[in-house]
C-alpha atoms as a PDB file:
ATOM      1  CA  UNK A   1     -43.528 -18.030 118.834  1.00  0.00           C
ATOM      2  CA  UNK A   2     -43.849 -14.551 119.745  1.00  0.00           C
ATOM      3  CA  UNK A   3     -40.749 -13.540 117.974  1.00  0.00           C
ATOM      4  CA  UNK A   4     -42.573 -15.755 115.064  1.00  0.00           C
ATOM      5  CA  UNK A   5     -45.497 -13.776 115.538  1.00  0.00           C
ATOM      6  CA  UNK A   6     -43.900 -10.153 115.906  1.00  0.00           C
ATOM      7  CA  UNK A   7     -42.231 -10.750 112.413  1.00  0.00           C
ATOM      8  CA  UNK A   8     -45.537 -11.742 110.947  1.00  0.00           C
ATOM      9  CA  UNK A   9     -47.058  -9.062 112.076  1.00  0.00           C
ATOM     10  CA  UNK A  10     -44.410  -6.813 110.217  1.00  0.00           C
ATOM     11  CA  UNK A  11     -44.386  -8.700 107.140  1.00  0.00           C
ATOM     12  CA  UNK A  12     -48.321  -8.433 106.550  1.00  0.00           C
ATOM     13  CA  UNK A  13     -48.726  -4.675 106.510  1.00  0.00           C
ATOM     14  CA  UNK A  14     -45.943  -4.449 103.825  1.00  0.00           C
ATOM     15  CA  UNK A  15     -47.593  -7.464 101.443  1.00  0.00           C
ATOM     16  CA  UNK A  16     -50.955  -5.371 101.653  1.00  0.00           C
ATOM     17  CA  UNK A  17     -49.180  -2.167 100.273  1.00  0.00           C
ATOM     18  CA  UNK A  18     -47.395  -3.569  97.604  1.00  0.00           C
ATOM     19  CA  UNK A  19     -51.273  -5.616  96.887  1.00  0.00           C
ATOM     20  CA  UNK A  20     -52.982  -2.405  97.076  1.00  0.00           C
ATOM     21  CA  UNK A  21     -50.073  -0.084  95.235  1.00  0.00           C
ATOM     22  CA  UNK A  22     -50.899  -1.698  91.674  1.00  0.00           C
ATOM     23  CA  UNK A  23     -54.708  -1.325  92.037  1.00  0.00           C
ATOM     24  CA  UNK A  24     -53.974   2.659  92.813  1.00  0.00           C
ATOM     25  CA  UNK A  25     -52.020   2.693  89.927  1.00  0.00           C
ATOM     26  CA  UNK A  26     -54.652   1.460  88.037  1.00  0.00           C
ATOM     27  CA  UNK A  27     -57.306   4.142  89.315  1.00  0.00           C
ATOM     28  CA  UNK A  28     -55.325   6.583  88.808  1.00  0.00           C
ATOM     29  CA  UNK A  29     -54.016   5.759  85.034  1.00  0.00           C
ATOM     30  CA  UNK A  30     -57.072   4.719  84.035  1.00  0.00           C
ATOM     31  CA  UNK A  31     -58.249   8.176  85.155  1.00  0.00           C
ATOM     32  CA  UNK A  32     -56.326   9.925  82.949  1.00  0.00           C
ATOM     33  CA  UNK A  33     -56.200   7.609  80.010  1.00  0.00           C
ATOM     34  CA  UNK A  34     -60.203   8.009  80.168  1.00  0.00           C
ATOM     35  CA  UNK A  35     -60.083  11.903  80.346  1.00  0.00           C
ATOM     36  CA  UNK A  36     -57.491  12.204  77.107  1.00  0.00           C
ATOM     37  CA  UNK A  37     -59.926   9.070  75.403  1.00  0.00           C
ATOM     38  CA  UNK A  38     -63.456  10.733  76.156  1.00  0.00           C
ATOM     39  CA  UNK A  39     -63.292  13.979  74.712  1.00  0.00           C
ATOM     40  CA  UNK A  40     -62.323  11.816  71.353  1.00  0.00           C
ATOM     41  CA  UNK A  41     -65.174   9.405  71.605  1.00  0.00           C
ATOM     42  CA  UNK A  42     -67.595  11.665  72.371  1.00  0.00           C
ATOM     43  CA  UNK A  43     -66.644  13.752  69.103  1.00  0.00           C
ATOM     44  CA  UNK A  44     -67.333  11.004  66.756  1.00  0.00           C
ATOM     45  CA  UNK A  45     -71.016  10.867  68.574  1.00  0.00           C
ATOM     46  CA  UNK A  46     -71.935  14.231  68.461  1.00  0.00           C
ATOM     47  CA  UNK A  47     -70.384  15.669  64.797  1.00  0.00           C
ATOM     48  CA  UNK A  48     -73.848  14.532  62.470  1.00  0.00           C
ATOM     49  CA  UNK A  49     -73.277  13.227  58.807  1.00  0.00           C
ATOM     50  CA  UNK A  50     -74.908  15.667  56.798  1.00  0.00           C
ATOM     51  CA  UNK A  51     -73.008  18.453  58.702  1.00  0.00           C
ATOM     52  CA  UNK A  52     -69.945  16.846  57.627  1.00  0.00           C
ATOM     53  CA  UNK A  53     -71.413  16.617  53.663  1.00  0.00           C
ATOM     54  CA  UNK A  54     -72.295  20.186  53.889  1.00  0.00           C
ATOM     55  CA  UNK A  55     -68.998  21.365  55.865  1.00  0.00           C
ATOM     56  CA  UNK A  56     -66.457  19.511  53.324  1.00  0.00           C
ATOM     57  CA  UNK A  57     -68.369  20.606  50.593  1.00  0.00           C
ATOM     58  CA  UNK A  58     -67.725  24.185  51.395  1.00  0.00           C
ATOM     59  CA  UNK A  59     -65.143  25.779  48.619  1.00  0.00           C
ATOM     60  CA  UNK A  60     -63.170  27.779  52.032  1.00  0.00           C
ATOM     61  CA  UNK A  61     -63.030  24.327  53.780  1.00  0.00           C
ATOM     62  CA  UNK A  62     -61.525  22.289  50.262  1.00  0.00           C
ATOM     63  CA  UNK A  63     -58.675  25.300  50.208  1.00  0.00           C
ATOM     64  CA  UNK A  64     -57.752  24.748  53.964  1.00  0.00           C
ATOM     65  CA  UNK A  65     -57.665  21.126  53.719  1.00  0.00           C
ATOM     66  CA  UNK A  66     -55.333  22.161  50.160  1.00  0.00           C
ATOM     67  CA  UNK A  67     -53.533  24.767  51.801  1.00  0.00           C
ATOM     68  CA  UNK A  68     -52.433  22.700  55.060  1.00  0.00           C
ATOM     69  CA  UNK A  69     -51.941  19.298  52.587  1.00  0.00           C
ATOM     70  CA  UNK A  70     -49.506  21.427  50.228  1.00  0.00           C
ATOM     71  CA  UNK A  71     -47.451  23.880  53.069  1.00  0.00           C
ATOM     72  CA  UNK A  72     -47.280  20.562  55.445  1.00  0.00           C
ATOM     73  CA  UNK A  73     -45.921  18.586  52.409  1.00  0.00           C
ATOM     74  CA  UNK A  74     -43.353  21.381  51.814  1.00  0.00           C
ATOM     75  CA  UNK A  75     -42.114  21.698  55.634  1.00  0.00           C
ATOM     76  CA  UNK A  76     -41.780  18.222  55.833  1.00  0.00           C
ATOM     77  CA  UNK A  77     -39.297  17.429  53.022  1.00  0.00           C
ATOM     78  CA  UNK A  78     -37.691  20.786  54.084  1.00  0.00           C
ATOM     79  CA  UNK A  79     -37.502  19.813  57.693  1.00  0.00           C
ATOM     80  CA  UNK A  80     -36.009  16.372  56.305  1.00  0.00           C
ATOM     81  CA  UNK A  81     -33.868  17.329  54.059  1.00  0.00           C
ATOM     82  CA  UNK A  82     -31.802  19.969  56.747  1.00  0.00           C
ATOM     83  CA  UNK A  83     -33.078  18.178  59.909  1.00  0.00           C
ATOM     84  CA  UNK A  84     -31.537  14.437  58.799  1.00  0.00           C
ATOM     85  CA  UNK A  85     -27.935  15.426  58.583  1.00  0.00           C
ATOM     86  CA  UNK A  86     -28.240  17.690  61.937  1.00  0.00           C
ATOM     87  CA  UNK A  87     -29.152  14.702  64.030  1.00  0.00           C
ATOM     88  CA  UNK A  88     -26.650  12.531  62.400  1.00  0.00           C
ATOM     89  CA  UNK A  89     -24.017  15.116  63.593  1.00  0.00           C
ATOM     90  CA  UNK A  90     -25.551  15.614  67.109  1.00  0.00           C
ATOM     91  CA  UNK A  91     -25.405  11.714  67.731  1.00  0.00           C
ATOM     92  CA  UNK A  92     -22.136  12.060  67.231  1.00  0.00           C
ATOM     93  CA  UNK A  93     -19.592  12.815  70.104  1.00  0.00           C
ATOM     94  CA  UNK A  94     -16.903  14.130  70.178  1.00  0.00           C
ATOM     95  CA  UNK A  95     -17.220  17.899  69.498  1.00  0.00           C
ATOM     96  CA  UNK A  96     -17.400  20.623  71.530  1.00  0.00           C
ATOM     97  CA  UNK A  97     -20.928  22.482  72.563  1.00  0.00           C
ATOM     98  CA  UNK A  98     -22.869  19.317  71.336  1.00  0.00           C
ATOM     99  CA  UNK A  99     -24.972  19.227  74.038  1.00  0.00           C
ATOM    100  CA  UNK A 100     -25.824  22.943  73.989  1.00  0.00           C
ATOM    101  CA  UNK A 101     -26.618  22.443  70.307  1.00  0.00           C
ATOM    102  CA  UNK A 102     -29.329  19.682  71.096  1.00  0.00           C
ATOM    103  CA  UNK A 103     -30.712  21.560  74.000  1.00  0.00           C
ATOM    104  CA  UNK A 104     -31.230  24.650  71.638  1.00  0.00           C
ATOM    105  CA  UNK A 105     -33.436  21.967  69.269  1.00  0.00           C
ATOM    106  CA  UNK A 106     -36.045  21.751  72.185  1.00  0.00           C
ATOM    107  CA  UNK A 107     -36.507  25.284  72.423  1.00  0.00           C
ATOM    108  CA  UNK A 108     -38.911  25.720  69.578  1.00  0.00           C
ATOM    109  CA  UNK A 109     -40.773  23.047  71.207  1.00  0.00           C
ATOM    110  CA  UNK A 110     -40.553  24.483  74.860  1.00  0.00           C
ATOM    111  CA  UNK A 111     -41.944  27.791  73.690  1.00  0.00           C
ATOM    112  CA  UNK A 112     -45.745  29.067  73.370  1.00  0.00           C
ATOM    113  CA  UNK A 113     -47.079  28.378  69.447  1.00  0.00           C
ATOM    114  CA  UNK A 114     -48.004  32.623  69.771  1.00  0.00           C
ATOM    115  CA  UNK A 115     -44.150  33.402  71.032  1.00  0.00           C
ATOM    116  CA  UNK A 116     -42.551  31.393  68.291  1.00  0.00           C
ATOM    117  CA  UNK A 117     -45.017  33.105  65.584  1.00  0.00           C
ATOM    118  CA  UNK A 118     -43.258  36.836  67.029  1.00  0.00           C
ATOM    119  CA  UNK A 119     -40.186  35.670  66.946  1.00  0.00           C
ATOM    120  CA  UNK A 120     -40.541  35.132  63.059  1.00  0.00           C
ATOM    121  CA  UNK A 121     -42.190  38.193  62.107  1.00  0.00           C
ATOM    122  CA  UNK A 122     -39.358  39.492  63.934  1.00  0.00           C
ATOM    123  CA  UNK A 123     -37.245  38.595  61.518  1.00  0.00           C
ATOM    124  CA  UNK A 124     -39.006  37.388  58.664  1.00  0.00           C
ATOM    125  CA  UNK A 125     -41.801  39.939  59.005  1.00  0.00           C
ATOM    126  CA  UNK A 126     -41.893  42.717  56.596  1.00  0.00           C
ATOM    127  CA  UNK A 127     -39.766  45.350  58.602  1.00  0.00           C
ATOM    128  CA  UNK A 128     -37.484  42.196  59.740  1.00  0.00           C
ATOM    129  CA  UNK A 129     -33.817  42.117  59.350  1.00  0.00           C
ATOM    130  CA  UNK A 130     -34.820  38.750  56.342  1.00  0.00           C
ATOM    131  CA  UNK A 131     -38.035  39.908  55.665  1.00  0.00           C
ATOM    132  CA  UNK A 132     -37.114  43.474  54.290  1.00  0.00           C
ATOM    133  CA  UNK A 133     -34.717  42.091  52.196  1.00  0.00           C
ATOM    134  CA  UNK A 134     -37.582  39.962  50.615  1.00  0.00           C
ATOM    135  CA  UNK A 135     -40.081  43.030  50.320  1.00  0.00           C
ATOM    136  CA  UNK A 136     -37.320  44.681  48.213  1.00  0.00           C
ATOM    137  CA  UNK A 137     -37.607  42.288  45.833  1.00  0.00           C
ATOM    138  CA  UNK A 138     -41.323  41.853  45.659  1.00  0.00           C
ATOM    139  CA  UNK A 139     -41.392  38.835  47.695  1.00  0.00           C
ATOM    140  CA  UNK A 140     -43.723  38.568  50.817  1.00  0.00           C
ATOM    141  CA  UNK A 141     -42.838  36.275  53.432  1.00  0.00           C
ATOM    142  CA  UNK A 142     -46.375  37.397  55.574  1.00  0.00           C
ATOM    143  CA  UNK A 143     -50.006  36.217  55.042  1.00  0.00           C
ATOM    144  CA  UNK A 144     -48.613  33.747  52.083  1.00  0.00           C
ATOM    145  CA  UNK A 145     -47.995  29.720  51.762  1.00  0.00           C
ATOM    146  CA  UNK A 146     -43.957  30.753  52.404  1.00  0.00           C
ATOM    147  CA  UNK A 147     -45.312  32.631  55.707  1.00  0.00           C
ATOM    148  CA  UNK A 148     -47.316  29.283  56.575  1.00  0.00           C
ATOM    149  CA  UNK A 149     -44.079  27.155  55.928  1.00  0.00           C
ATOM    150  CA  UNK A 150     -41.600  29.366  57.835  1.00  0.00           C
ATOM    151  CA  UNK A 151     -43.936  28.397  60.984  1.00  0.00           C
ATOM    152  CA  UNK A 152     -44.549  24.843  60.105  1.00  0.00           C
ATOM    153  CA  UNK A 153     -40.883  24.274  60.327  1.00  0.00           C
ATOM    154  CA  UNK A 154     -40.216  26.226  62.959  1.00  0.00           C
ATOM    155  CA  UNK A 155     -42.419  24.639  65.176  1.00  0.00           C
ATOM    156  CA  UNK A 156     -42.137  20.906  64.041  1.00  0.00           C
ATOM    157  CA  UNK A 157     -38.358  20.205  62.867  1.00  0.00           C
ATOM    158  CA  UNK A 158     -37.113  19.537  66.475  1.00  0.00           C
ATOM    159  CA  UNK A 159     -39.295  15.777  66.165  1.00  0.00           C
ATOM    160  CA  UNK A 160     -37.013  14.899  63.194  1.00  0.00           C
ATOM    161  CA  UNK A 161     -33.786  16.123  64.442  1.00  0.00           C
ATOM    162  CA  UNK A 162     -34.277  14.527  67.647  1.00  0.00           C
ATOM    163  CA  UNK A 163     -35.883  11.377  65.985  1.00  0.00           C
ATOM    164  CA  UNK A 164     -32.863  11.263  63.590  1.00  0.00           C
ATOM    165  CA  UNK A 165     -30.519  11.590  66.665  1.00  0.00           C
ATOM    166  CA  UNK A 166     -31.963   8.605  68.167  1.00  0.00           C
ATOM    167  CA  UNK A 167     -32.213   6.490  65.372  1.00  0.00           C
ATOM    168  CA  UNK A 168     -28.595   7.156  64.574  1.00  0.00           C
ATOM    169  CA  UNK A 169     -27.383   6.913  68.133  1.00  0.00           C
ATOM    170  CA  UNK A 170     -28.438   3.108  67.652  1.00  0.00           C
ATOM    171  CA  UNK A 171     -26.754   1.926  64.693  1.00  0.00           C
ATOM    172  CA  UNK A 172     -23.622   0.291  65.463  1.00  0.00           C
ATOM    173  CA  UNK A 173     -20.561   2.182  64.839  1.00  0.00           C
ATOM    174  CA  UNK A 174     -18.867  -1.106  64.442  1.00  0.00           C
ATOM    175  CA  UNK A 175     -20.387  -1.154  61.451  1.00  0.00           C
ATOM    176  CA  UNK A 176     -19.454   2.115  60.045  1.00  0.00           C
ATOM    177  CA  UNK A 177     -16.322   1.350  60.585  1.00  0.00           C
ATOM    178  CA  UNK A 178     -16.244  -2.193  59.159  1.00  0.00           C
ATOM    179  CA  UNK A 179     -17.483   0.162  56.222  1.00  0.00           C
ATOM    180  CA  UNK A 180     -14.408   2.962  56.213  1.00  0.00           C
ATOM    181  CA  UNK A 181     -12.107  -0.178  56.658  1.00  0.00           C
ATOM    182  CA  UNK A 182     -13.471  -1.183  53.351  1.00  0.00           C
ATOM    183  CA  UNK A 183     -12.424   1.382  51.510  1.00  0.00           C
ATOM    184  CA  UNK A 184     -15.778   3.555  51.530  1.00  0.00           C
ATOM    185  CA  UNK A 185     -16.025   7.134  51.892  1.00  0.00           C
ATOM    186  CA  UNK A 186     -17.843   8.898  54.719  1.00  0.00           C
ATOM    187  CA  UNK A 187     -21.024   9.978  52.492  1.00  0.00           C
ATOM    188  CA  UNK A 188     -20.874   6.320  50.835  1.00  0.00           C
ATOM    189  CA  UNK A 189     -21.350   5.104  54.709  1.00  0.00           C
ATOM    190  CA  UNK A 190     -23.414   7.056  55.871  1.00  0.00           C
ATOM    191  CA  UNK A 191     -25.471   6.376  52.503  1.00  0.00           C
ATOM    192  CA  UNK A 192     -25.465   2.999  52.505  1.00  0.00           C
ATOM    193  CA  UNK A 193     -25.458   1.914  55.766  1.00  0.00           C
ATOM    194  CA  UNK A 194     -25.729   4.506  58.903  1.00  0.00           C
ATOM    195  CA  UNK A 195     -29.229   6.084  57.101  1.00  0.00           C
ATOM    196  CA  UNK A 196     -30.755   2.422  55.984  1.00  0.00           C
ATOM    197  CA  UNK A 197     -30.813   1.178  59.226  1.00  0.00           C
ATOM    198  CA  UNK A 198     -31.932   4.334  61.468  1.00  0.00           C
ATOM    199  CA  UNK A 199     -34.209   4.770  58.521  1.00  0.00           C
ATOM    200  CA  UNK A 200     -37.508   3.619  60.480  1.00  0.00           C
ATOM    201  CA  UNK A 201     -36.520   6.011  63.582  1.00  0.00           C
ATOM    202  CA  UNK A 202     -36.187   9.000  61.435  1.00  0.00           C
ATOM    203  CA  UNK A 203     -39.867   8.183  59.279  1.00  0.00           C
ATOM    204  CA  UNK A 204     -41.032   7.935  63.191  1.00  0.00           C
ATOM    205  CA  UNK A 205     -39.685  11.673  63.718  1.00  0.00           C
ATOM    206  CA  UNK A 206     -41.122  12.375  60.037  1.00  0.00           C
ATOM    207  CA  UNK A 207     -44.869  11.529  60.334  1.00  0.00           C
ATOM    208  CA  UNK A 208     -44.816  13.110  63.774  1.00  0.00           C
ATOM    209  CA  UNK A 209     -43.414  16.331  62.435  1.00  0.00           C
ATOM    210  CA  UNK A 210     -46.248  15.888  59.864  1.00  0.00           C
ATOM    211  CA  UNK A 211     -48.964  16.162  61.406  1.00  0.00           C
ATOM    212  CA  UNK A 212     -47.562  18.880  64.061  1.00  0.00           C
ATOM    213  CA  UNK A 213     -47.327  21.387  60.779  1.00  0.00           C
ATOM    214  CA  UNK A 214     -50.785  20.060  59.991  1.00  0.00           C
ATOM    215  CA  UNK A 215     -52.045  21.321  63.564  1.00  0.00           C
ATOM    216  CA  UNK A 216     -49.867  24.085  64.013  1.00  0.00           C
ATOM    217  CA  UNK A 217     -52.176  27.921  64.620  1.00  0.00           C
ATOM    218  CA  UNK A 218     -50.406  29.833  67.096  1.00  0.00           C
ATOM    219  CA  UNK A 219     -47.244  30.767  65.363  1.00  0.00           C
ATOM    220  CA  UNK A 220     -49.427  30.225  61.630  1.00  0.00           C
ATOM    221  CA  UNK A 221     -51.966  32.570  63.208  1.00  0.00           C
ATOM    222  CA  UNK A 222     -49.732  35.431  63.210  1.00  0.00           C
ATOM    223  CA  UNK A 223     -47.458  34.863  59.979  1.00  0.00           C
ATOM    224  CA  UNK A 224     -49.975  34.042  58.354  1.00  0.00           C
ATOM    225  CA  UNK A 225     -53.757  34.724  58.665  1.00  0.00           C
ATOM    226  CA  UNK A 226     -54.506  34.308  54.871  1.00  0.00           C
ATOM    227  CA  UNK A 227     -54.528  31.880  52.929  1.00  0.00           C
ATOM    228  CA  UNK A 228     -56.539  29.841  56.155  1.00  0.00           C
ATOM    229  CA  UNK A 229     -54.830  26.523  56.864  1.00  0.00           C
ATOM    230  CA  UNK A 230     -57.182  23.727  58.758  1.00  0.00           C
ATOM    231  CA  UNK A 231     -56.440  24.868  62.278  1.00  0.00           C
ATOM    232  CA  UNK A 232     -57.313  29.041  61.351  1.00  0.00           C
ATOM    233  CA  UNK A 233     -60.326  27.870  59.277  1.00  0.00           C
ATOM    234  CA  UNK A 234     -61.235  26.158  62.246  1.00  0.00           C
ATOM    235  CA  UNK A 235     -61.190  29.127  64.669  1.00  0.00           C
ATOM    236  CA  UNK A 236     -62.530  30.849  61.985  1.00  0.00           C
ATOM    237  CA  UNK A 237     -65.473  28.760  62.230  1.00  0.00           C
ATOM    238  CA  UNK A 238     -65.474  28.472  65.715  1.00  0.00           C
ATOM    239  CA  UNK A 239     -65.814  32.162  66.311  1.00  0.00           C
ATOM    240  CA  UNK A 240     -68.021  33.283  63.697  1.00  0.00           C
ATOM    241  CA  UNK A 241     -70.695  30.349  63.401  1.00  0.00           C
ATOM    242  CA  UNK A 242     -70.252  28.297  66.785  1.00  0.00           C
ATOM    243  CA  UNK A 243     -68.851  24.909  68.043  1.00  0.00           C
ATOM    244  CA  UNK A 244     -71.098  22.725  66.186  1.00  0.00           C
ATOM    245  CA  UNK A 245     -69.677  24.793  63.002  1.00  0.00           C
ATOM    246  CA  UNK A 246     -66.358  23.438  64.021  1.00  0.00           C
ATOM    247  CA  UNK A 247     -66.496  20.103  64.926  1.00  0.00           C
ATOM    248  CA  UNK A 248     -66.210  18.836  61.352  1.00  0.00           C
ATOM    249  CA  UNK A 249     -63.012  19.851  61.131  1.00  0.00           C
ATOM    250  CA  UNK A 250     -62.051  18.933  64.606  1.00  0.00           C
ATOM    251  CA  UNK A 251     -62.829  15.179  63.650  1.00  0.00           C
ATOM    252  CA  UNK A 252     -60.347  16.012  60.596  1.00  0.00           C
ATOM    253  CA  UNK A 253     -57.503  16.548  62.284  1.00  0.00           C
ATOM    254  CA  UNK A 254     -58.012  13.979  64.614  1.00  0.00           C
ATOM    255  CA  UNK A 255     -58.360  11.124  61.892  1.00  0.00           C
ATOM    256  CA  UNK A 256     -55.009  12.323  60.672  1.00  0.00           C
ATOM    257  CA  UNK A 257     -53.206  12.396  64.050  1.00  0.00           C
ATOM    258  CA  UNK A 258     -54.660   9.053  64.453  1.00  0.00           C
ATOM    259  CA  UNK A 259     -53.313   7.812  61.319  1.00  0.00           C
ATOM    260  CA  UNK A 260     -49.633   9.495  62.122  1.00  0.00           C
ATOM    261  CA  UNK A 261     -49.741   7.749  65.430  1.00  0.00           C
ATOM    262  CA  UNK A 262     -50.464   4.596  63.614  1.00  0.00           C
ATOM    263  CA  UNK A 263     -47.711   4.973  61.551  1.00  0.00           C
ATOM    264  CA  UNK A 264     -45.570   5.883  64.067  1.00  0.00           C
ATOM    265  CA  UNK A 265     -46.240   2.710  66.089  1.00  0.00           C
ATOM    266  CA  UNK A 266     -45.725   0.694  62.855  1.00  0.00           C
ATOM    267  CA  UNK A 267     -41.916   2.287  62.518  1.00  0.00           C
ATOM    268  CA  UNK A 268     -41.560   1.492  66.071  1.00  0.00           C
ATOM    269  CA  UNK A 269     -42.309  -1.902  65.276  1.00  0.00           C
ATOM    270  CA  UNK A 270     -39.775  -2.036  62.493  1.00  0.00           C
ATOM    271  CA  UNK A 271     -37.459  -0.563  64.434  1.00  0.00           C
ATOM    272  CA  UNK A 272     -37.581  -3.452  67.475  1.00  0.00           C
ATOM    273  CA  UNK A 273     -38.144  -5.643  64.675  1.00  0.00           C
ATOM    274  CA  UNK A 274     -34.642  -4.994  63.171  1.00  0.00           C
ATOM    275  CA  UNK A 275     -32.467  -4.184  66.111  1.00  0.00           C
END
């Protein structure tokens, strides 16, 4: 009995902490879930109708929400049509330095909006080794839509290379190779059945990507001031005629980075859905 007792004694203490481990986890998750949930909530409360009539009525406010609709648009097919075919290489092994090639894709991401911003008008500023060229030729790469694009992609293209490496690293080579036995060409495979099925992975990648251009303002902030996108107009605002002035176009942005998130959880879906 008293070795009986001895062991029960053991056994009790460890039942308790793996009882009381999930309710900590809860505190604490719930924690932070509540302070990334308030500060969205309590937007929607305090931003009043007719400010919002009066702000998107404003002529500067209709050419942000232009400017960032028609650069982001832009980036995005740009950043798609380069980014697509680098992640289908980089899920593919068998090279040399692939690795150091997909580590190099999480850099722009790594770095500070304001550092990546330099680092273009280093080189596509007006004295830069591209930019000059461009100024030649009457072409301004600064404080234009082609300024605002160069930092949209910049900052957002590593979400669809590394969604397009993902999506591709799941498609089953077997089938790609039932494909070449066929008779069918590389492209023709890779056409017709490698991008088809990582399809829904790479749109993932793509609506993220989205609306990161349509947030970007560090690196937009310093290539280009003018014309405003949302985000500048916003600090514009912000600095010149106080929070209240800005919270309009806070609840903006966040209605579209709900509805990429959205959409992203619906390609997850399709993803699961197909695999």
């Amino acid at each position: 009995m008293s070795r009986e007792s001895a062991r029960r004694g053991r056994i009790c203490p460890v039942r308790e902490r793996r009882e009381l481990a999930p309710i900590v986890f809860r505190v604490l998750g719930g924690l932070l879930l509540a302070y990334l949930i308030v500060p969205l909530i309590y937007l929607i409360f305090r931003v009043g109708w007719h400010q919002m009539a009066s702000s998107y009525a404003n002529p500067r406010t209709v050419r942000a929400v232009e400017v960032s609709l028609l650069t982001s648009f832009i980036s995005v097919c740009v950043m798609t049509f380069f980014g697509v075919p680098l992640g289908y290489l980089l899920a593919r092994p068998g090279f040399k330095g692939r690795q150091l090639l997909i580590s190099l894709v999480f850099v722009p991401m790594a770095l500070p909006p304001l550092v990546g911003g330099v680092l273009l008008l280093l080189v596509y500023g007006p004295y830069g080794m591209v930019g000059a060229l461009f100024e030649k030729h009457g072409f301004q790469l600064v404080n234009s839509l082609a300024g605002i694009v160069l930092a949209q992609v910049f900052v957002a293209a590593p979400y669809i290379v590394i969604a397009s490496i993902s999506a591709f690293g799941r498609v089953d080579e077997r089938l790609e190779k039932a494909a070449a036995t066929l008779g069918d060409t590389q492209w023709r495979t890779f056409r017709r059945v490698s991008l088809p099925l990582a399809w829904p992975g790479i749109m993932a990648g793509v609506m993220l990507a989205w609306v990161r251009t349509l947030g970007e303002f560090g690196a937009t902030l310093i290539m280009a001031y003018h014309p405003n996108t949302v985000p500048v107009f916003l600090w514009v605002q912000l600095t010149s005629e106080g929070l209240m002035a800005a919270l309009p176009l806070a609840l903006f942005l966040v209605v579209l980075g709900l509805v990429a998130v959205c959409a992203v959880y619906f390609f997850g879906q399709f993803t699961s859905t197909d695999s």
